[in-house]
Structures are given as C-alpha cells and as structure tokens.
N, C-alpha and C. Protein backbone atom coordinates (compact mmCIF):
# COMPACT_ATOMS: atom_id res chain seq x y z
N UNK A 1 6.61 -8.24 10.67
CA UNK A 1 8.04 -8.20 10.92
C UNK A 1 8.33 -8.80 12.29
N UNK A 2 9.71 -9.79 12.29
CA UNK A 2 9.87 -9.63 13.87
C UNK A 2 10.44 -8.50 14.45
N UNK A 3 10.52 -9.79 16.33
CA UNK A 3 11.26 -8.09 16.69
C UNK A 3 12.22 -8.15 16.86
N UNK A 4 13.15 -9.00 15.56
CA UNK A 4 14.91 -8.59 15.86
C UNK A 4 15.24 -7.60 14.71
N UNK A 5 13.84 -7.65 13.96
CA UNK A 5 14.15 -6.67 12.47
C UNK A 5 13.62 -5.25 13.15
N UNK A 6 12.88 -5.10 13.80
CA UNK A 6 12.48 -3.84 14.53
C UNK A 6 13.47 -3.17 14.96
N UNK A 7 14.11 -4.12 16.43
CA UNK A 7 14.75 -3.89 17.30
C UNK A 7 16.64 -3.30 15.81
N UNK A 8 16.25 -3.82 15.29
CA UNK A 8 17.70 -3.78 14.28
C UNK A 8 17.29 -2.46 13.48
N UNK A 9 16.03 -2.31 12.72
CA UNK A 9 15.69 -0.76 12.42
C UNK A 9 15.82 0.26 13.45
N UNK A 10 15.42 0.01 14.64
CA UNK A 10 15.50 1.40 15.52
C UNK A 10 17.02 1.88 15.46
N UNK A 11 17.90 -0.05 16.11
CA UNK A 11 19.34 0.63 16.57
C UNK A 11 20.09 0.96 15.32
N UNK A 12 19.58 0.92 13.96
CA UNK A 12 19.91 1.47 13.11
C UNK A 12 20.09 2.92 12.90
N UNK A 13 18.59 2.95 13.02
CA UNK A 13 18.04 4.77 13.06
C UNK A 13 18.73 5.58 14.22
N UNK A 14 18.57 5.16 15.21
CA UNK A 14 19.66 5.80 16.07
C UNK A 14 21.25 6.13 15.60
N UNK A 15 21.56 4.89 15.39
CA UNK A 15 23.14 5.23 14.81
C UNK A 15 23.25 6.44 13.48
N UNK A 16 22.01 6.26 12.37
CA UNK A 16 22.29 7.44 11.77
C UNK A 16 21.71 8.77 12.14
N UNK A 17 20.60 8.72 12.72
CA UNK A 17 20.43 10.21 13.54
C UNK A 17 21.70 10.63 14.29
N UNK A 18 22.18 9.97 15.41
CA UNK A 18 23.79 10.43 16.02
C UNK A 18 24.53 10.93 15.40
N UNK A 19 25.20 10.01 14.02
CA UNK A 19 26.10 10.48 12.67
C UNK A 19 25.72 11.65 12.47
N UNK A 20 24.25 12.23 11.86
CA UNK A 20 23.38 13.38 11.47
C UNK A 20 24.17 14.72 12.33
N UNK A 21 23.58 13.89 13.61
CA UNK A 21 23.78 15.09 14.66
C UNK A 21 25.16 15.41 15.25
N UNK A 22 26.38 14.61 14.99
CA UNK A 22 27.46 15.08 14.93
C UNK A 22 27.92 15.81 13.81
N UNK A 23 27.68 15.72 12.40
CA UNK A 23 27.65 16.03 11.19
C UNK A 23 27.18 17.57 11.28
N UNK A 24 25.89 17.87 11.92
CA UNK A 24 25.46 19.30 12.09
C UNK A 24 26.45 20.20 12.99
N UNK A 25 26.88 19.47 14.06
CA UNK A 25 28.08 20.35 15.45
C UNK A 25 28.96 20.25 14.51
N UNK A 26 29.81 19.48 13.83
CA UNK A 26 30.26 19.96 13.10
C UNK A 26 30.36 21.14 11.98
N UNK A 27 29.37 21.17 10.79
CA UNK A 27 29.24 22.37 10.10
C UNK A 27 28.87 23.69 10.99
N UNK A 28 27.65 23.43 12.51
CA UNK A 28 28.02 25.05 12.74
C UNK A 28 29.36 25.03 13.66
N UNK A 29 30.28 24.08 13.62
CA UNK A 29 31.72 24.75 14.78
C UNK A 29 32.30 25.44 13.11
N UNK A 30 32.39 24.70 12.08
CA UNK A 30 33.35 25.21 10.95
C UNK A 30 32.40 26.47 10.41
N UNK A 31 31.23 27.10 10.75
CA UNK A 31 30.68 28.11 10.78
C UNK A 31 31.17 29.58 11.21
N UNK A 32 31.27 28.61 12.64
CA UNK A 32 31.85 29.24 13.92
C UNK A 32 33.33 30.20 13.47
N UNK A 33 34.00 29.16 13.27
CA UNK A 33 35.71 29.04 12.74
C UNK A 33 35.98 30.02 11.44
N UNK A 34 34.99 29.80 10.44
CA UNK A 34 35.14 31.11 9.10
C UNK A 34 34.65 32.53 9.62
N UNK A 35 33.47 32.51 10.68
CA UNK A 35 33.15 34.07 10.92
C UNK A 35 34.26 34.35 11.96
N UNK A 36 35.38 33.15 12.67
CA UNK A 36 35.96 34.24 13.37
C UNK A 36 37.48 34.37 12.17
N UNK A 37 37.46 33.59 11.66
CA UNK A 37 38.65 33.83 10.58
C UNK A 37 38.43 35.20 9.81
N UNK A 38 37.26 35.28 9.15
CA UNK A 38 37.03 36.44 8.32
C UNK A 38 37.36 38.29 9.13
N UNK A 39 36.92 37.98 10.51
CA UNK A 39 37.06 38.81 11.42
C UNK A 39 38.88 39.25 11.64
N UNK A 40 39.81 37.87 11.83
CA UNK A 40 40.98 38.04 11.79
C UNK A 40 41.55 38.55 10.59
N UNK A 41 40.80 38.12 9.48
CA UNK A 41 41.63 38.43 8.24
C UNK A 41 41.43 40.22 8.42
N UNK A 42 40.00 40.54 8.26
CA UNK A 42 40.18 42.19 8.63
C UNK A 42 40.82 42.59 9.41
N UNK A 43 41.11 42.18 10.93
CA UNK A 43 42.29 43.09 11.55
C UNK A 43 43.42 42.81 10.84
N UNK A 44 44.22 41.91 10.74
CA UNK A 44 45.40 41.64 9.84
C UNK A 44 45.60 42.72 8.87
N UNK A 45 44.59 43.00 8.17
CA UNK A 45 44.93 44.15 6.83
C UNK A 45 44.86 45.09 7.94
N UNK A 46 43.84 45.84 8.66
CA UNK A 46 43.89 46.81 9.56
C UNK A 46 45.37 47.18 9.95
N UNK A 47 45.97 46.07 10.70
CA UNK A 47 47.03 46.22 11.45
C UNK A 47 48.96 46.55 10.43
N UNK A 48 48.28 45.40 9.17
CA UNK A 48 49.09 45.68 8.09
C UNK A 48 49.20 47.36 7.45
N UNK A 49 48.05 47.81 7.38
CA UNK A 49 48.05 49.02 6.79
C UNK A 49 48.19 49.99 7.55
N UNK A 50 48.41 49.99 8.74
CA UNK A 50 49.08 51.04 9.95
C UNK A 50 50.12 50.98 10.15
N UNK A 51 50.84 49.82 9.92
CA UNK A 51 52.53 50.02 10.07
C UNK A 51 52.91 49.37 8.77
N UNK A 52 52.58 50.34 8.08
CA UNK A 52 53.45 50.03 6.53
C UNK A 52 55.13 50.41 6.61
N UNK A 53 55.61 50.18 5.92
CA UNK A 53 57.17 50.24 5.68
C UNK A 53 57.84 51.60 5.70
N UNK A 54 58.77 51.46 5.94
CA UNK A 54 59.60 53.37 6.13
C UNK A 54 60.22 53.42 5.10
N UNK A 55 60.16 52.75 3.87
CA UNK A 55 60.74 53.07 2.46
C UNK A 55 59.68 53.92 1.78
N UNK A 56 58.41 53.43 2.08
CA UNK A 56 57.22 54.82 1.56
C UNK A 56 57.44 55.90 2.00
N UNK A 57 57.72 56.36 3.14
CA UNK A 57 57.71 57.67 3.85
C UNK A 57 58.53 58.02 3.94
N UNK A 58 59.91 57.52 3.86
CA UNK A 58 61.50 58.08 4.00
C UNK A 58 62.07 59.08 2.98
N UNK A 59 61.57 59.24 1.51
CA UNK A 59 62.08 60.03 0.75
C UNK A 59 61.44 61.62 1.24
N UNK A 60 59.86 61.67 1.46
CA UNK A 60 59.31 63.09 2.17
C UNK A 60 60.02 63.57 3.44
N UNK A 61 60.64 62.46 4.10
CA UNK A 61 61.18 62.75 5.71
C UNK A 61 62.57 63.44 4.98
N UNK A 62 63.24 62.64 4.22
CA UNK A 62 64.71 63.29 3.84
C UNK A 62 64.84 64.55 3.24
N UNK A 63 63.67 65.03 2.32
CA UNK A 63 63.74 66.09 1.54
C UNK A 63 62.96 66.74 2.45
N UNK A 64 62.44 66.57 3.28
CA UNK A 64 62.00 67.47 4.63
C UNK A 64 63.45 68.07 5.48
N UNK A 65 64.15 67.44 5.52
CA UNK A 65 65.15 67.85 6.75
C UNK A 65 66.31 68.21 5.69
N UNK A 66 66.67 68.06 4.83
CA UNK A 66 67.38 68.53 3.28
C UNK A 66 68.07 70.35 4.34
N UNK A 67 67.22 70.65 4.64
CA UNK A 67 67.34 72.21 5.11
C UNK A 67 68.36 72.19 6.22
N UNK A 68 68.21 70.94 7.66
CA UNK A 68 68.38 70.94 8.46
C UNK A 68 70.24 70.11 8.01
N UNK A 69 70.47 69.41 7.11
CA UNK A 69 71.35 68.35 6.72
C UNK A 69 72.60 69.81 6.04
N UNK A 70 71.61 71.10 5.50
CA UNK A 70 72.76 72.09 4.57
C UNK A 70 72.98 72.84 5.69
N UNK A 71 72.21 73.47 7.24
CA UNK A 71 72.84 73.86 7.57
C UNK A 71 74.11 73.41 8.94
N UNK A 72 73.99 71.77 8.62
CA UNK A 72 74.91 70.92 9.82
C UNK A 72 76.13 71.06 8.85
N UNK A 73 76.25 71.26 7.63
CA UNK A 73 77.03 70.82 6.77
C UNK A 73 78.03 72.19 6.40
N UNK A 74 77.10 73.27 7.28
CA UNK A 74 78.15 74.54 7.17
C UNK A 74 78.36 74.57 8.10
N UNK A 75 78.46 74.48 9.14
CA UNK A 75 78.94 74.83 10.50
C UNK A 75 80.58 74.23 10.75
C-alpha cells in the first residue's frame, strides 16, 4: 500500500472513532436525563397526591360542622 492510502485509513479511523465517541457522551448524557426524569416524575405524583382537591374532602368537612351551621341558625 502507499502512504497516501495509509495516511487516508488512519485519518479515516480517527474520524469514526471521534463519531463513536461522541455517539457514547451522548447515550450516557440521555442516560443521565431519563434517571433524572424518572426521579421527577415520582416527586410530581408525590407532590400531586398531597394536595389533592377540596371537592374530595369538602362533603366530610360540611357534614362535620352541620352541628355548628344548626346552632348559628338559631340564635
């Protein structure tokens, strides 16, 4: 072989090892990016399911104070 076919295989091989090795920083950053997503998605429900809505809890609160509403209502 000469050495412009050499010199043309190496700077070949280089260019796709580089590609390779950007290709890998890539998949572990989008690695990176799903374990911290998956992490957000759990607090999200966490945080969702601690301040649920006051239409669930409002009928026990009303028929709780029901007592307090009959005796404002005689006075």
């Amino acid at each position: 072989m000469t050495t412009a076919a050499v010199v043309t295989l190496v700077v070949a091989a280089l260019i796709v090892a580089a590609a390779a090795l950007g290709l890998l920083r890539v998949i572990f950053h989008l690695v990176a990016v799903r374990r911290s997503l998956a992490a957000l998605e759990g607090g999200v429900e966490v945080i969702a399911a601690k301040t649920s809505t006051v239409p669930t809890v409002l009928p026990s609160v009303n028929s709780s104070l029901q007592p307090v509403r009959d005796f404002c209502e005689s006075i």
